[in-house]
Protein backbone atom coordinates (compact mmCIF):
# COMPACT_ATOMS: atom_id res chain seq x y z
CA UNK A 1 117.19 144.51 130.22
CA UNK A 2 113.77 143.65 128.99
CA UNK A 3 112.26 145.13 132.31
CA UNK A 4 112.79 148.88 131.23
CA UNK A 5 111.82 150.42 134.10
CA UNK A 6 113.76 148.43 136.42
CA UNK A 7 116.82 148.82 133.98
CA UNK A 8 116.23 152.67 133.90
CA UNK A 9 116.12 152.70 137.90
CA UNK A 10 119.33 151.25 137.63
CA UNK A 11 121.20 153.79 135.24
CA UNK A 12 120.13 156.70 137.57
CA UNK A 13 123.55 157.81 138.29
CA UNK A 14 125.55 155.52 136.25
CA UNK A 15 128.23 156.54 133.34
CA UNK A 16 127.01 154.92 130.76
CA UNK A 17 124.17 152.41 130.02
CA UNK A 18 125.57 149.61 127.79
CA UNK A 19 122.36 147.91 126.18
CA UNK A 20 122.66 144.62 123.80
CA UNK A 21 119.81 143.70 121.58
CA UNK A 22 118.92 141.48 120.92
CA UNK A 23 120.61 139.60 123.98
CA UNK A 24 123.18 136.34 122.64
CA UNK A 25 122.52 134.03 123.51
CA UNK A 26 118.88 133.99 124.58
CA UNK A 27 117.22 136.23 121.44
CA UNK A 28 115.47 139.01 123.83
CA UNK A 29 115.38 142.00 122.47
CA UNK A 30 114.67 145.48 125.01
CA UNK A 31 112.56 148.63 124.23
CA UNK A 32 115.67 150.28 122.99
CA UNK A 33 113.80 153.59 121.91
CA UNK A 34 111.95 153.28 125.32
CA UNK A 35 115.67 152.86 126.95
CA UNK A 36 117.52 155.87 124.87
CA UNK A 37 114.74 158.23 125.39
CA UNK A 38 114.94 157.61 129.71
CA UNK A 39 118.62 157.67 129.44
CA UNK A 40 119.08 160.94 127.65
CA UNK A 41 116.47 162.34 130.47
CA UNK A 42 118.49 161.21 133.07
CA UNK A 43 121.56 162.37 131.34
CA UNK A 44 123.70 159.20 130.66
CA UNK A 45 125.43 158.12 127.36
CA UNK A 46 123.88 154.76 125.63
CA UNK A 47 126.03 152.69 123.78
CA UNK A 48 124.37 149.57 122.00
CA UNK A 49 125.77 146.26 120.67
CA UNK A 50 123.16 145.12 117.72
CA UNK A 51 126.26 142.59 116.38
CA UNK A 52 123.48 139.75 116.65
CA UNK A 53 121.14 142.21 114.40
CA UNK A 54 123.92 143.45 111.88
CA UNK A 55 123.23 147.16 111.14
CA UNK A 56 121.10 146.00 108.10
CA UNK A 57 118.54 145.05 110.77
CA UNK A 58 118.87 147.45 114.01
CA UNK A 59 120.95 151.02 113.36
CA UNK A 60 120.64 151.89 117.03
CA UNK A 61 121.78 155.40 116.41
CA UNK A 62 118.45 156.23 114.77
CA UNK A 63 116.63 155.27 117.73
CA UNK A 64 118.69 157.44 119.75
CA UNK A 65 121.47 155.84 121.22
CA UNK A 66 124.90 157.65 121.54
CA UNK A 67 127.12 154.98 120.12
CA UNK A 68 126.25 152.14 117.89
CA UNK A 69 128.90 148.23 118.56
CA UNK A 70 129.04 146.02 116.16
CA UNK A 71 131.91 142.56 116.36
CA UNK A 72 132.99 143.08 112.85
CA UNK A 73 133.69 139.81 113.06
CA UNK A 74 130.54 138.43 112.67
CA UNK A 75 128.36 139.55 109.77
CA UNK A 76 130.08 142.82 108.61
CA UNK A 77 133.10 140.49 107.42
CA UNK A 78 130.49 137.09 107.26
CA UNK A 79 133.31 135.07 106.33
CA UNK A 80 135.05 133.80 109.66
CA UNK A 81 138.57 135.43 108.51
CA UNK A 82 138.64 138.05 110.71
CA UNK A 83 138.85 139.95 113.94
CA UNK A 84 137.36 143.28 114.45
CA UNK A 85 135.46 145.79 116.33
CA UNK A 86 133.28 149.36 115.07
CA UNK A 87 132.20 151.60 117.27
CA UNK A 88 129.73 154.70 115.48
CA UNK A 89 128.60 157.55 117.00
CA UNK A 90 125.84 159.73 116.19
CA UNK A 91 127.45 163.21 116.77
CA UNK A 92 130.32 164.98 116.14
CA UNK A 93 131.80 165.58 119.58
CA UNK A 94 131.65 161.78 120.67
CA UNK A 95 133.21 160.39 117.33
CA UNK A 96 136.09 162.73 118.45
CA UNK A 97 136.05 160.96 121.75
CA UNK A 98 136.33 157.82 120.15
CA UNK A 99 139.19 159.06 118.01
CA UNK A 100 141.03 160.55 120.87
CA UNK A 101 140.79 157.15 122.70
CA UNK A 102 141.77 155.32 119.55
CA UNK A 103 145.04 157.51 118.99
CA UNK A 104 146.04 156.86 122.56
CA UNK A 105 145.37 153.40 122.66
CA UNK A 106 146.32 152.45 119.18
CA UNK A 107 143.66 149.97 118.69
CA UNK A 108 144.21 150.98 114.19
CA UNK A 109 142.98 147.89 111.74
CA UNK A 110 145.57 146.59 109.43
CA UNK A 111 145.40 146.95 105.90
CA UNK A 112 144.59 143.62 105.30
CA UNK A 113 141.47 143.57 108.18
CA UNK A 114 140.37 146.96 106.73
CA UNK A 115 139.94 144.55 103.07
CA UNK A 116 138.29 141.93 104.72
CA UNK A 117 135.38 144.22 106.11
CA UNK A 118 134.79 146.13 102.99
CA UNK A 119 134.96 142.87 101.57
CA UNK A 120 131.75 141.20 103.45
CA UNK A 121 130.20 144.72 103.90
CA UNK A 122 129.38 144.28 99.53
CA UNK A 123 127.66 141.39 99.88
CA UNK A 124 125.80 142.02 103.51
CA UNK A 125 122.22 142.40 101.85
CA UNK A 126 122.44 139.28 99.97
CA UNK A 127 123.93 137.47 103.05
CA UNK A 128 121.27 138.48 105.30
CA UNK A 129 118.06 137.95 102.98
CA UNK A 130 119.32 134.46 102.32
CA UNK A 131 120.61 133.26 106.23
CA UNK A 132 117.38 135.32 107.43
CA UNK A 133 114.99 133.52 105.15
CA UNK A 134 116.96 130.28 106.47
CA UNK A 135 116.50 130.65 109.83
CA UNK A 136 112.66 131.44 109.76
CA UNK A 137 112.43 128.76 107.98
CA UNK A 138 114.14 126.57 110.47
CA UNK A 139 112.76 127.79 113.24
CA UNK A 140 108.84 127.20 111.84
CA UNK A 141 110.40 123.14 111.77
CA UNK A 142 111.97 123.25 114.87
CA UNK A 143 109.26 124.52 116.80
CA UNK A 144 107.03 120.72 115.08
CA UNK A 145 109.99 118.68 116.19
CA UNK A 146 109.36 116.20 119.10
CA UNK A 147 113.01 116.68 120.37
CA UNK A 148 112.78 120.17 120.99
CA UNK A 149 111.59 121.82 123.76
CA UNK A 150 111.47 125.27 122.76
CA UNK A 151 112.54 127.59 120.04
CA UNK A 152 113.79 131.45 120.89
CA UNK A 153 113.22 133.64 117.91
CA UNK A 154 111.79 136.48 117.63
CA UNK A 155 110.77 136.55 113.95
CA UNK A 156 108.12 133.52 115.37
CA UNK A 157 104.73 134.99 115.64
CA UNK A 158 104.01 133.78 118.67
CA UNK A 159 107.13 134.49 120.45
CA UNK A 160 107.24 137.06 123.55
CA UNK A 161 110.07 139.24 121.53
CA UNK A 162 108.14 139.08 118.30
CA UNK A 163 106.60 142.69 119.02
CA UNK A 164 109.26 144.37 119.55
CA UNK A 165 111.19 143.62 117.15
CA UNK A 166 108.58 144.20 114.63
CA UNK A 167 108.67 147.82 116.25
CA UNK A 168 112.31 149.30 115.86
CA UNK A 169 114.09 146.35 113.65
CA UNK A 170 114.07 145.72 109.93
CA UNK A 171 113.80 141.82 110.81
CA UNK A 172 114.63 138.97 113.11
CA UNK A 173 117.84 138.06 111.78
CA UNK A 174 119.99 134.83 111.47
CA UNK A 175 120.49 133.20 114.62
CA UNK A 176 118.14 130.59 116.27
CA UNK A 177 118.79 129.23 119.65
CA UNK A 178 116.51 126.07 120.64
CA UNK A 179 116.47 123.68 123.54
CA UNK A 180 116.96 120.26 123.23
CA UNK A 181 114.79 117.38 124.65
CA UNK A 182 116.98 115.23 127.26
CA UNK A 183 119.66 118.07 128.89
CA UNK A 184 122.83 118.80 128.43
CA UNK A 185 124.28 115.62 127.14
CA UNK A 186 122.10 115.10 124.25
CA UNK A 187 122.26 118.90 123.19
CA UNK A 188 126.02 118.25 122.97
CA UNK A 189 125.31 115.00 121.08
CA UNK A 190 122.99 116.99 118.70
CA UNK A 191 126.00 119.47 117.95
CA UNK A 192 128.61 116.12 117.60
CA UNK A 193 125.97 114.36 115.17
CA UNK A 194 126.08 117.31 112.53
CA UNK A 195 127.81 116.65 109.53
CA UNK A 196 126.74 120.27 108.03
CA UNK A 197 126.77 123.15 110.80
CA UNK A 198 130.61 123.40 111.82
CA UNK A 199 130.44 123.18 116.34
CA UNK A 200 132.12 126.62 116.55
CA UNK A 201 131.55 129.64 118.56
CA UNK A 202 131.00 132.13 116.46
CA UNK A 203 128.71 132.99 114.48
CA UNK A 204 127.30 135.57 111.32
CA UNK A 205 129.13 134.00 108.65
CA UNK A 206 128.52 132.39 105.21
CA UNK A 207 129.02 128.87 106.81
CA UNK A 208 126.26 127.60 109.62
CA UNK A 209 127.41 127.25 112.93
CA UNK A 210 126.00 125.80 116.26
CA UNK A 211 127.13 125.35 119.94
CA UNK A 212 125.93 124.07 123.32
CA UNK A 213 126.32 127.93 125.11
CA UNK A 214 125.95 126.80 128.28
CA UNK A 215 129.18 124.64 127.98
CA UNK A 216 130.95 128.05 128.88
CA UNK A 217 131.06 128.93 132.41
CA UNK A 218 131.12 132.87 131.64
CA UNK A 219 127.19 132.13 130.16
CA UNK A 220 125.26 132.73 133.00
CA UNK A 221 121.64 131.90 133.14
CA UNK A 222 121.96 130.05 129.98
CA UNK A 223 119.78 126.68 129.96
CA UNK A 224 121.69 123.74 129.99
CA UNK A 225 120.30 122.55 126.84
CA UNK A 226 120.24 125.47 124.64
CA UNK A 227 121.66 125.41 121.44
CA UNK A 228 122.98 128.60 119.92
CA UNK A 229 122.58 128.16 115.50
CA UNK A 230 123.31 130.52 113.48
CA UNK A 231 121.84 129.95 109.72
CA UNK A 232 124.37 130.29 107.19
CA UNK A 233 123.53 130.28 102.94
CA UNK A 234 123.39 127.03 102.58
CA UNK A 235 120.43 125.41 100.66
CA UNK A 236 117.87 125.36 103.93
CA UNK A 237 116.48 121.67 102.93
CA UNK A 238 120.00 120.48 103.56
CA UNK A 239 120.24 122.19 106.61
CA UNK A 240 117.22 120.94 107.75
CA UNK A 241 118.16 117.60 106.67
CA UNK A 242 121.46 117.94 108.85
CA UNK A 243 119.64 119.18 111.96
CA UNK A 244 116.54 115.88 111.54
CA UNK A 245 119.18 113.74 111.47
CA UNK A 246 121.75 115.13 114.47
CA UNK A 247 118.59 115.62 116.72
CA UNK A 248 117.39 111.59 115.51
CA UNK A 249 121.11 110.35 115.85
CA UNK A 250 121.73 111.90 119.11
CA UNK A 251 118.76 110.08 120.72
CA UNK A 252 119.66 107.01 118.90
CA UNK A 253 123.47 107.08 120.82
CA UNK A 254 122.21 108.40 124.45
CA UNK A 255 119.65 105.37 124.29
CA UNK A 256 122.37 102.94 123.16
CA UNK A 257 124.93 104.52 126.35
CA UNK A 258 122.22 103.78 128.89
CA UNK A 259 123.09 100.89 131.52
CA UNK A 260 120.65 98.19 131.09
CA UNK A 261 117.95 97.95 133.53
CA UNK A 262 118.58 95.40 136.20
CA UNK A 263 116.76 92.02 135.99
CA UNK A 264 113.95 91.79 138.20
């Protein structure tokens, strides 16, 4: 979806064009007002996941889409406790549409999951700033670290997405993916060796988190030894202590798991 005209060609005729930005796991993020704007003129509803954003860093509904996805799961609750969708829409007649479908379908929060978002939706700001701040930070370190073959982030000057999201988002957010130095097998060492980042799935929460992504056979196109992280609050020197040490350990085990070279 970062090739807007080819991605426009392709909505010609369609229902709906269902845009995520930026993408999870690889950090690209499109020319959504570039994406809207051709949609509307070819007359097909936009709805836009920005879960990886958080609406306090892409509303998409101000840059024109139709509806506006966010996993509540993820940074709107920020705690890992829950499990949750919202779904916004920027006029009258298709927030009734969404209504209608919700009535039939019954898909009503709880009490108790309706909490839980208000909940992480008071402290949002102050969970972003300080995760944000983390992850720039991280990602600056990253990029100087001999075991690491690339860093995707777009808040990194000199990364391909950095323009664009300096155009239509408020900042680069919390999540840094990063590829490892020796494949698969030592990424999934790296993500054993941690002691601080829990080896979950998810991610936007108060606690960091990283995964091998490619580990799932549903993540297409993935590289094999990209790392998803997503920054928590943690203090960042102790996250950056963590992450020196898992990348130093892991290299340390996959040397000691070798065979031995044959005599000669």
């Amino acid at each position: 979806m970062t090739d807007t005209d080819a991605t426009l060609a392709a909505t010609d005729g369609a229902d709906l064009l269902w845009v995520e930005t930026p993408l999870n796991p690889l950090l690209d993020v499109v020319d959504l007002p570039a994406l809207t704007a051709g949609a509307r003129r070819l007359g097909v509803p936009v709805a836009v996941d920005a879960t990886v954003a958080s609406p306090m860093l892409l509303r998409p509904l101000e840059h024109g889409a139709t509806w506006s996805v966010h996993s509540a799961t993820k940074y709107i609750a920020g705690h890992g406790d829950l499990l949750m969708g919202v779904a916004v829409a920027g006029g009258e007649r298709d927030a009734e549409r969404l209504v209608h479908h919700r009535k039939i379908r019954g898909a009503v929060p709880g009490a108790l999951e309706a909490f839980l978002a208000l909940r992480g939706l008071r402290t949002l700001p102050l969970r972003m700033a300080r995760a944000q701040a983390n992850a720039l930070e991280l990602a600056h370190r990253l990029q100087q670290h001999p075991d690491v073959d690339r860093v995707r982030y777009p808040g990194l000057p000199d990364d391909p997405n950095h323009p664009r999201m300096r155009a239509h988002m408020d900042g680069a957010g919390a999540v840094v993916s990063f590829e490892v130095a020796g494949g698969a097998e030592r990424a999934d060492a790296v993500c054993q060796a941690s002691r601080l980042f829990a080896y979950a799935t998810s991610f936007g929460g108060v606690q960091s988190t990283m995964e091998r992504r490619a580990r799932w056979p549903q993540e297409r196109g993935v590289p094999e030894a990209l790392i998803r992280a997503s920054i928590g609050c943690e203090d960042v020197e102790d996250l950056w202590s963590d992450l020196d040490d898992a990348l130093r350990v892991s290299g340390g085990a996959l040397l000691r798991e070798a065979p031995a070279a044959p005599p000669r």
